[in-house]
PDB file of N, CA and C in Angstrom:
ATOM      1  N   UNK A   1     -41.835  32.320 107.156  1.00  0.00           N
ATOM      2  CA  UNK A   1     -43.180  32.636 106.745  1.00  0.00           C
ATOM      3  C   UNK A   1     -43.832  31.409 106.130  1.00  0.00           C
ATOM      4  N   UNK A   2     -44.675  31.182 106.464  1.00  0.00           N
ATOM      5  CA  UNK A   2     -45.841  30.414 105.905  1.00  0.00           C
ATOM      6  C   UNK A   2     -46.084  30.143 104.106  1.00  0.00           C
ATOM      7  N   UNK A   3     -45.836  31.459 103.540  1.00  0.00           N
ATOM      8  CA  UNK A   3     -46.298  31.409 102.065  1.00  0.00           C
ATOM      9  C   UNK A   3     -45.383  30.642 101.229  1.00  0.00           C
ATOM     10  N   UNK A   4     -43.798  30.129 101.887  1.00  0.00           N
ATOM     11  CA  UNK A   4     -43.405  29.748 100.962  1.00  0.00           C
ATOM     12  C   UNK A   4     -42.991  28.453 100.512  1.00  0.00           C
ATOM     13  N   UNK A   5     -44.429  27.759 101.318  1.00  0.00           N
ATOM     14  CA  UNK A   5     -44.577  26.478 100.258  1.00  0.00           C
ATOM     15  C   UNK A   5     -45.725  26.890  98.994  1.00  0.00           C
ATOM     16  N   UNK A   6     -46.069  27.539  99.432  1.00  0.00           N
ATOM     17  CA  UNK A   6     -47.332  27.914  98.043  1.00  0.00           C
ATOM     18  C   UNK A   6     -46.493  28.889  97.068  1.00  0.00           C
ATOM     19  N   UNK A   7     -45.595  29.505  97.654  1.00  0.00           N
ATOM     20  CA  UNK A   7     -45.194  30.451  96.416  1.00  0.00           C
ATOM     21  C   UNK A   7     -43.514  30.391  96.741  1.00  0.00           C
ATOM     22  N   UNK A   8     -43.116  29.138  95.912  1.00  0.00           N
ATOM     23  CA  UNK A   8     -41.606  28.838  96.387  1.00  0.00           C
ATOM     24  C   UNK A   8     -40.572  29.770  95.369  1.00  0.00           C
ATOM     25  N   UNK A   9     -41.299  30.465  94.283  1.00  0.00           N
ATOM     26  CA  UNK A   9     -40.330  31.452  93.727  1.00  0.00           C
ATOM     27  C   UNK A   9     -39.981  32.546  94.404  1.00  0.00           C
ATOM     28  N   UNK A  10     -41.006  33.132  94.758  1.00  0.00           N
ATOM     29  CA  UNK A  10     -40.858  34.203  95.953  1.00  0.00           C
ATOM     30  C   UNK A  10     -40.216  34.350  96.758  1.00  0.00           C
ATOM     31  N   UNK A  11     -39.622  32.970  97.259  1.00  0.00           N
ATOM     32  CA  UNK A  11     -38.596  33.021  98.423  1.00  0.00           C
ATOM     33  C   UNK A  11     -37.284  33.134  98.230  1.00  0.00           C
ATOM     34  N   UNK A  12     -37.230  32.837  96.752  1.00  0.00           N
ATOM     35  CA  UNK A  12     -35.291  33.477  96.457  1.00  0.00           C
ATOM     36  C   UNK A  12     -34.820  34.405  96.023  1.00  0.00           C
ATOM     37  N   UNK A  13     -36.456  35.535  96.458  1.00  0.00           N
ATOM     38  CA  UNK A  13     -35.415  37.062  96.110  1.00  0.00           C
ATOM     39  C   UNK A  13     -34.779  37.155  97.057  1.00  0.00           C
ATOM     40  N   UNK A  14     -33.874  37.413  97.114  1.00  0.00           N
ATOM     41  CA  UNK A  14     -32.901  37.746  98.353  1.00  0.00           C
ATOM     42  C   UNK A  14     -31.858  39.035  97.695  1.00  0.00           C
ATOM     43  N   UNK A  15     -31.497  38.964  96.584  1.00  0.00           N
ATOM     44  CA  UNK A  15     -30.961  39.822  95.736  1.00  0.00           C
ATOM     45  C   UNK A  15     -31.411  40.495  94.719  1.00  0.00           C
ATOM     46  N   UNK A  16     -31.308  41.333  93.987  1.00  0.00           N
ATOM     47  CA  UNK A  16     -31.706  41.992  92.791  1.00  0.00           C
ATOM     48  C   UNK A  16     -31.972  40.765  91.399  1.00  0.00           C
ATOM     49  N   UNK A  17     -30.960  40.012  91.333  1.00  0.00           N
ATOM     50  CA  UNK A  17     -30.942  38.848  90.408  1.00  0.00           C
ATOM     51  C   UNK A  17     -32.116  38.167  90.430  1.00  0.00           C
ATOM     52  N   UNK A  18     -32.124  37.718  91.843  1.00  0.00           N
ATOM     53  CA  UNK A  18     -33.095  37.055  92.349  1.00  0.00           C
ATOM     54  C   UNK A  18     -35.017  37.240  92.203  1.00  0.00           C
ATOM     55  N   UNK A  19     -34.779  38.919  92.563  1.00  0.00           N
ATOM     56  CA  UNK A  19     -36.114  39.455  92.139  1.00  0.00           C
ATOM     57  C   UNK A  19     -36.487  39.446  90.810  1.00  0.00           C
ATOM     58  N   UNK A  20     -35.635  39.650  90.090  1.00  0.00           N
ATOM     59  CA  UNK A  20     -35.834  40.021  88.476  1.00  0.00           C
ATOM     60  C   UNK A  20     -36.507  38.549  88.122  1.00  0.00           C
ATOM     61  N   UNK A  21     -35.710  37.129  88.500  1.00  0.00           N
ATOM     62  CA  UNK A  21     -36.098  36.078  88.277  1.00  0.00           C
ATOM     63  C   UNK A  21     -37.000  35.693  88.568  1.00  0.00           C
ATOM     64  N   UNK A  22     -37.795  36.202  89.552  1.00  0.00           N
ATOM     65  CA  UNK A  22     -38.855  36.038  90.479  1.00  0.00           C
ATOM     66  C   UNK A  22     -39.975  36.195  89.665  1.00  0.00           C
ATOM     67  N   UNK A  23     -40.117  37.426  89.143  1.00  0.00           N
ATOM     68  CA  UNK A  23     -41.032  38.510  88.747  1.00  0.00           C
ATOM     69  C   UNK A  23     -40.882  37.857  87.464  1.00  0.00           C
ATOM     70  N   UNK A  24     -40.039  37.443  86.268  1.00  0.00           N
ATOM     71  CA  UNK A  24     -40.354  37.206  85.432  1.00  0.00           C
ATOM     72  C   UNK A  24     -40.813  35.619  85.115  1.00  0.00           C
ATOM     73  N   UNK A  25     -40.392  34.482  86.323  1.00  0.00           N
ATOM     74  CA  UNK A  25     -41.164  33.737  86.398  1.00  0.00           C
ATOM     75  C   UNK A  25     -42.634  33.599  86.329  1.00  0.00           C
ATOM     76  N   UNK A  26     -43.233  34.601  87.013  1.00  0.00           N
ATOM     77  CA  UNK A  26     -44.337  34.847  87.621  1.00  0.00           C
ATOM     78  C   UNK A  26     -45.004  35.143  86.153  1.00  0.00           C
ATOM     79  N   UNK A  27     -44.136  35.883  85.502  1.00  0.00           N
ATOM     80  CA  UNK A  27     -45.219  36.611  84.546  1.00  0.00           C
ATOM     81  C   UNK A  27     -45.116  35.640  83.060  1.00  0.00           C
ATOM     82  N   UNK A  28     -44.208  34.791  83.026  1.00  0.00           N
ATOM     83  CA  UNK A  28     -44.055  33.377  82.057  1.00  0.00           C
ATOM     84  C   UNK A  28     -45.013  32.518  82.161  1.00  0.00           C
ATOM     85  N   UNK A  29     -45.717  32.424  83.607  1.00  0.00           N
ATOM     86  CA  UNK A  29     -46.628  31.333  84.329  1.00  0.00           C
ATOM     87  C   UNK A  29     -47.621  32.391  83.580  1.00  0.00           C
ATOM     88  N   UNK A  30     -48.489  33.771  83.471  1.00  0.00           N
ATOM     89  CA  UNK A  30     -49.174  33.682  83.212  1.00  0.00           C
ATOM     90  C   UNK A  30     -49.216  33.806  82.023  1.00  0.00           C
ATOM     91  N   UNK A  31     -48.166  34.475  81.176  1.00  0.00           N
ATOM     92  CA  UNK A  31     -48.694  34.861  79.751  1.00  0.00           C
ATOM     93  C   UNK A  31     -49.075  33.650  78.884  1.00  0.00           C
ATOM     94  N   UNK A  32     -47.966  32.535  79.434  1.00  0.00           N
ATOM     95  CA  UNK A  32     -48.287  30.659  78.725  1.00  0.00           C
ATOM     96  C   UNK A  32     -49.543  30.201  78.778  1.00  0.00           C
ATOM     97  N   UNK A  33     -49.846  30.479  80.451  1.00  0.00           N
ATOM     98  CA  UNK A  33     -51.260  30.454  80.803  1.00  0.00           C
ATOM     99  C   UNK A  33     -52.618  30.905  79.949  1.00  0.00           C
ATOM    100  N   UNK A  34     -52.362  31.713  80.099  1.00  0.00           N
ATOM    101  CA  UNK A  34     -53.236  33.005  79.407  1.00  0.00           C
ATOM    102  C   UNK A  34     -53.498  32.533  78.251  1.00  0.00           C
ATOM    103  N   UNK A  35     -52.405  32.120  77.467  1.00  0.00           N
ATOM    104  CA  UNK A  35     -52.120  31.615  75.849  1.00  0.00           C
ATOM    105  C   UNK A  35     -53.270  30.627  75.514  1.00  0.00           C
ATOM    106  N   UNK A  36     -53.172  29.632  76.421  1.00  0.00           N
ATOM    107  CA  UNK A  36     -53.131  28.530  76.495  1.00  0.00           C
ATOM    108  C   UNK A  36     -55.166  28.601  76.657  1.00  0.00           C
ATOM    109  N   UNK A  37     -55.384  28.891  78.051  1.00  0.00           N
ATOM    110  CA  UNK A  37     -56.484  29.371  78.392  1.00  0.00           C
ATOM    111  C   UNK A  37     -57.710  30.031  77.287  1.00  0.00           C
ATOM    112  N   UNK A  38     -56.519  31.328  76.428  1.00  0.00           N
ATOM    113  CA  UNK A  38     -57.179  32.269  75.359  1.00  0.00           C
ATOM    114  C   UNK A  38     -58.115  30.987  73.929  1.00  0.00           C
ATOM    115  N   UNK A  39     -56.997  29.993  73.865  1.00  0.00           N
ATOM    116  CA  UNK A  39     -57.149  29.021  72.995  1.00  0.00           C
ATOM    117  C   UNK A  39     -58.520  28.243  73.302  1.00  0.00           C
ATOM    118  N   UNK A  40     -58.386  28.001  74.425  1.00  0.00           N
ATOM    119  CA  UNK A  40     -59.275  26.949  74.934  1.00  0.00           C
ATOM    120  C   UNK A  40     -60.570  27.814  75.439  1.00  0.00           C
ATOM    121  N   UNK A  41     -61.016  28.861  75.490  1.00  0.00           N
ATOM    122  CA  UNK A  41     -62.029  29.400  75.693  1.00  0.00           C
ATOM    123  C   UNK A  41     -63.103  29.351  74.537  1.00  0.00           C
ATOM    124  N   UNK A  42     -62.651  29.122  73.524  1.00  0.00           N
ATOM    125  CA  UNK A  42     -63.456  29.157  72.867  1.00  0.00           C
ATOM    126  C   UNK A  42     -64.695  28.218  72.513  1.00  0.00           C
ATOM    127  N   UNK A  43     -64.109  26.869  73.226  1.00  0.00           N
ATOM    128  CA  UNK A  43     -65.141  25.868  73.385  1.00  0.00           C
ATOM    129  C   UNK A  43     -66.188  26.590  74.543  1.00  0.00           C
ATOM    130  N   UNK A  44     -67.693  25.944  74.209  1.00  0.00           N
ATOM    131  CA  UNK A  44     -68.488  26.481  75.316  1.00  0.00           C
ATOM    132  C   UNK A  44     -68.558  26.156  76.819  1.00  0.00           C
ATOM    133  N   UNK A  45     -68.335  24.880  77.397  1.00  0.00           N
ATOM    134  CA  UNK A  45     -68.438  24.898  78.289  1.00  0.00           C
ATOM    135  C   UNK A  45     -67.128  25.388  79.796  1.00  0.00           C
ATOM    136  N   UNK A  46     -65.892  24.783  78.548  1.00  0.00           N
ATOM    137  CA  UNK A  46     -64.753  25.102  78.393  1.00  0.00           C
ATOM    138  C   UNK A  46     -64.213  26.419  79.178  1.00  0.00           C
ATOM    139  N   UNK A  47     -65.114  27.341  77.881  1.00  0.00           N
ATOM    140  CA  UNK A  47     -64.857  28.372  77.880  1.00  0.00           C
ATOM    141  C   UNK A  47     -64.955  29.143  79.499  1.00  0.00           C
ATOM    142  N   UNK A  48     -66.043  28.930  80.602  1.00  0.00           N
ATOM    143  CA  UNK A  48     -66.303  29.481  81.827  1.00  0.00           C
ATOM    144  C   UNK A  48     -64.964  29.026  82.449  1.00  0.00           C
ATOM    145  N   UNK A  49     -64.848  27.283  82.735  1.00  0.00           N
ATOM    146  CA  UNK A  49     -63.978  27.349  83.292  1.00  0.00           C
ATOM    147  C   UNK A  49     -62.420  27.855  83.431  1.00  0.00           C
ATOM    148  N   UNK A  50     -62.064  27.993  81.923  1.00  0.00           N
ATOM    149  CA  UNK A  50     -61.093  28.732  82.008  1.00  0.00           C
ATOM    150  C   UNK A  50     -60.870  30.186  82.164  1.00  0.00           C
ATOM    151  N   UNK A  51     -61.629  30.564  82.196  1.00  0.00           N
ATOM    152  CA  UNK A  51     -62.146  31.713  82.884  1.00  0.00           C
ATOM    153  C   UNK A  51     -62.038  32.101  84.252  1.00  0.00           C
ATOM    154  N   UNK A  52     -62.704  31.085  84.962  1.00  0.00           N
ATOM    155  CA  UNK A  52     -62.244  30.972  86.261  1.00  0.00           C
ATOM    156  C   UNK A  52     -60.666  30.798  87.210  1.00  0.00           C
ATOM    157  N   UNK A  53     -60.461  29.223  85.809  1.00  0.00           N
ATOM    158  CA  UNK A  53     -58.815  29.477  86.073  1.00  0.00           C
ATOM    159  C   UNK A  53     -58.237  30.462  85.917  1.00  0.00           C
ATOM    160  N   UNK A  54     -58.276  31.171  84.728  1.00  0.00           N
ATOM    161  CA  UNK A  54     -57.409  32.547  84.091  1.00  0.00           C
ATOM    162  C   UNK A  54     -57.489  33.453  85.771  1.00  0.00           C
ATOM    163  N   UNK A  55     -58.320  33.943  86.382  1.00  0.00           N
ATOM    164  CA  UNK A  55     -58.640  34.497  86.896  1.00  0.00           C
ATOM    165  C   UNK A  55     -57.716  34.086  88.330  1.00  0.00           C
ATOM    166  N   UNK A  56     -57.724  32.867  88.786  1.00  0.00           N
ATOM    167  CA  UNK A  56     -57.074  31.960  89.902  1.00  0.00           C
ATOM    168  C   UNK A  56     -55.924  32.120  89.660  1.00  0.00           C
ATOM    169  N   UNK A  57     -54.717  32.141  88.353  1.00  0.00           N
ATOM    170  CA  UNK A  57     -53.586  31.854  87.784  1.00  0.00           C
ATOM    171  C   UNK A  57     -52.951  33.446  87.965  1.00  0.00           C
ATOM    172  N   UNK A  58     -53.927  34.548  87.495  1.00  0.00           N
ATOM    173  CA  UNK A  58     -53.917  36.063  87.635  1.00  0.00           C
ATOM    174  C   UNK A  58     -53.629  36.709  89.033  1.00  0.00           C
ATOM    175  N   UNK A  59     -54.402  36.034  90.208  1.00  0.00           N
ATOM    176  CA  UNK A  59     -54.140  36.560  91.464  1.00  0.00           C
ATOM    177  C   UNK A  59     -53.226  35.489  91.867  1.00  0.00           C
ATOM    178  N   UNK A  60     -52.467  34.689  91.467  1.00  0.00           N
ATOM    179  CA  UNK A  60     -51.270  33.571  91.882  1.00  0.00           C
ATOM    180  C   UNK A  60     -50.168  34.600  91.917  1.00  0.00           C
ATOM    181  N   UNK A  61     -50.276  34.612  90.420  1.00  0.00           N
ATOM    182  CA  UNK A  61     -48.902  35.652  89.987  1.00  0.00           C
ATOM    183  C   UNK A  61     -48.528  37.058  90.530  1.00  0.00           C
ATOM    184  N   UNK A  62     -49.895  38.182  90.650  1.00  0.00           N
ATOM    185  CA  UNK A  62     -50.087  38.748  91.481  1.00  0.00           C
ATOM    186  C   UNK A  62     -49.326  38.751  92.773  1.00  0.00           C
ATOM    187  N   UNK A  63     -49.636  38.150  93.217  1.00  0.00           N
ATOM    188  CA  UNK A  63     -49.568  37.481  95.061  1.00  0.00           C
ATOM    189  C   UNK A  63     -48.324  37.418  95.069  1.00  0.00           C
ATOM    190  N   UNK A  64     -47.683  36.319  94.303  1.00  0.00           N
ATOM    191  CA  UNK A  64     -46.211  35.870  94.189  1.00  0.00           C
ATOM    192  C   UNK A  64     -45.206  37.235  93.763  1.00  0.00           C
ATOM    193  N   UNK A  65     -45.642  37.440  93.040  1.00  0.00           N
ATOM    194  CA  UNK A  65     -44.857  39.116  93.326  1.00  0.00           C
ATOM    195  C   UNK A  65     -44.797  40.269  93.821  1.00  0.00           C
ATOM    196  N   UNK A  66     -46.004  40.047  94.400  1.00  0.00           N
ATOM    197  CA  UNK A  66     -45.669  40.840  95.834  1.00  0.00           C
ATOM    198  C   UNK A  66     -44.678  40.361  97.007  1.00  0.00           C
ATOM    199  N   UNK A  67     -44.940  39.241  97.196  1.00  0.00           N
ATOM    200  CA  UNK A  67     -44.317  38.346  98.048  1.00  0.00           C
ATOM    201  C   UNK A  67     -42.824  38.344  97.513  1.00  0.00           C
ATOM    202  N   UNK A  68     -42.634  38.086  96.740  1.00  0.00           N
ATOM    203  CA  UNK A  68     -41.271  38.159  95.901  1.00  0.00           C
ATOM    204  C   UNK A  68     -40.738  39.846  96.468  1.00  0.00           C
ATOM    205  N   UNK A  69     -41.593  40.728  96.162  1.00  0.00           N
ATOM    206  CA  UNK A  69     -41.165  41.972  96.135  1.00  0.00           C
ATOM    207  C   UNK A  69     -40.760  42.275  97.908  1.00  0.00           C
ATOM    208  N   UNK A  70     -41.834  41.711  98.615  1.00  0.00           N
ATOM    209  CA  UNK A  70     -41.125  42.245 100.615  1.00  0.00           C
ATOM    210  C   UNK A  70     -40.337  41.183 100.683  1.00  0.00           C
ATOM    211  N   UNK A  71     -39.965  39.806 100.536  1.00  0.00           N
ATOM    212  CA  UNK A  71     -38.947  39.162 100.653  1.00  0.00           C
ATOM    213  C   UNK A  71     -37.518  40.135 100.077  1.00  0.00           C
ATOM    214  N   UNK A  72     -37.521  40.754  98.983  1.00  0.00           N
ATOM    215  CA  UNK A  72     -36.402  41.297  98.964  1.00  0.00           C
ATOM    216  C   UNK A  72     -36.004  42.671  99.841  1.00  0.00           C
ATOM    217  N   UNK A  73     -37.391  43.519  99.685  1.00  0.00           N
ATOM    218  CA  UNK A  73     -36.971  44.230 100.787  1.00  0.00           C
ATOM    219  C   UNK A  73     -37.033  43.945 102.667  1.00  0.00           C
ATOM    220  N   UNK A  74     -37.478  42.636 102.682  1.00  0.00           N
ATOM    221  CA  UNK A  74     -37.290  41.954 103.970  1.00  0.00           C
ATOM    222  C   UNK A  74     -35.548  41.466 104.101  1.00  0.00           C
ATOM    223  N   UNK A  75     -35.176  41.217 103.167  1.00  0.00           N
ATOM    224  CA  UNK A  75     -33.831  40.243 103.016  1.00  0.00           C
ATOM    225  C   UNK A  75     -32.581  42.149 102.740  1.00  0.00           C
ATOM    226  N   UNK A  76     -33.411  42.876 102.089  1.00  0.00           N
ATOM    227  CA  UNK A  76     -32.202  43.860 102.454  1.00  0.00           C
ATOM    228  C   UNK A  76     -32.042  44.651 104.133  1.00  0.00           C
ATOM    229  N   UNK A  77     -32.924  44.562 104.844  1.00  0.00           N
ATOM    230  CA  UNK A  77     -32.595  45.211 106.032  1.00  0.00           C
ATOM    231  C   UNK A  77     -31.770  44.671 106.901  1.00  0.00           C
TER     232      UNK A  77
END
């Protein structure tokens, strides 16, 4: 598949281990994010763009765990 140069965590569910790692990668990328983002919004101009990012970083993680999620049930059949 195609996606997994853009979403190279996704590609080592292959096992249960694997997914768990997957999924909580995913969700480390955003909550740091998020953190990080929450901080920096508060400047004004600042503030839109991270907004935008937050938003870009949100459907990453999203995506990637879905992808994470049929890779494993692709890899159990």
């Amino acid at each position: 598949m195609g996606f997994k140069k853009y979403f190279p965590f996704s590609s080592k569910a292959k096992d249960v281990q694997g997914l768990v790692i997957a999924i909580a990668i995913y969700l480390i990328i955003s909550i740091v994010l998020g953190a990080l983002l929450g901080i920096l919004a508060h400047i004004p101009l600042v503030g839109l763009l991270t907004g935008i990012v937050g938003a870009l970083v949100w459907v990453y993680s999203i995506v990637g765990i879905v992808f994470a999620i049929l890779e494993f049930l692709n890899a159990k059949k």
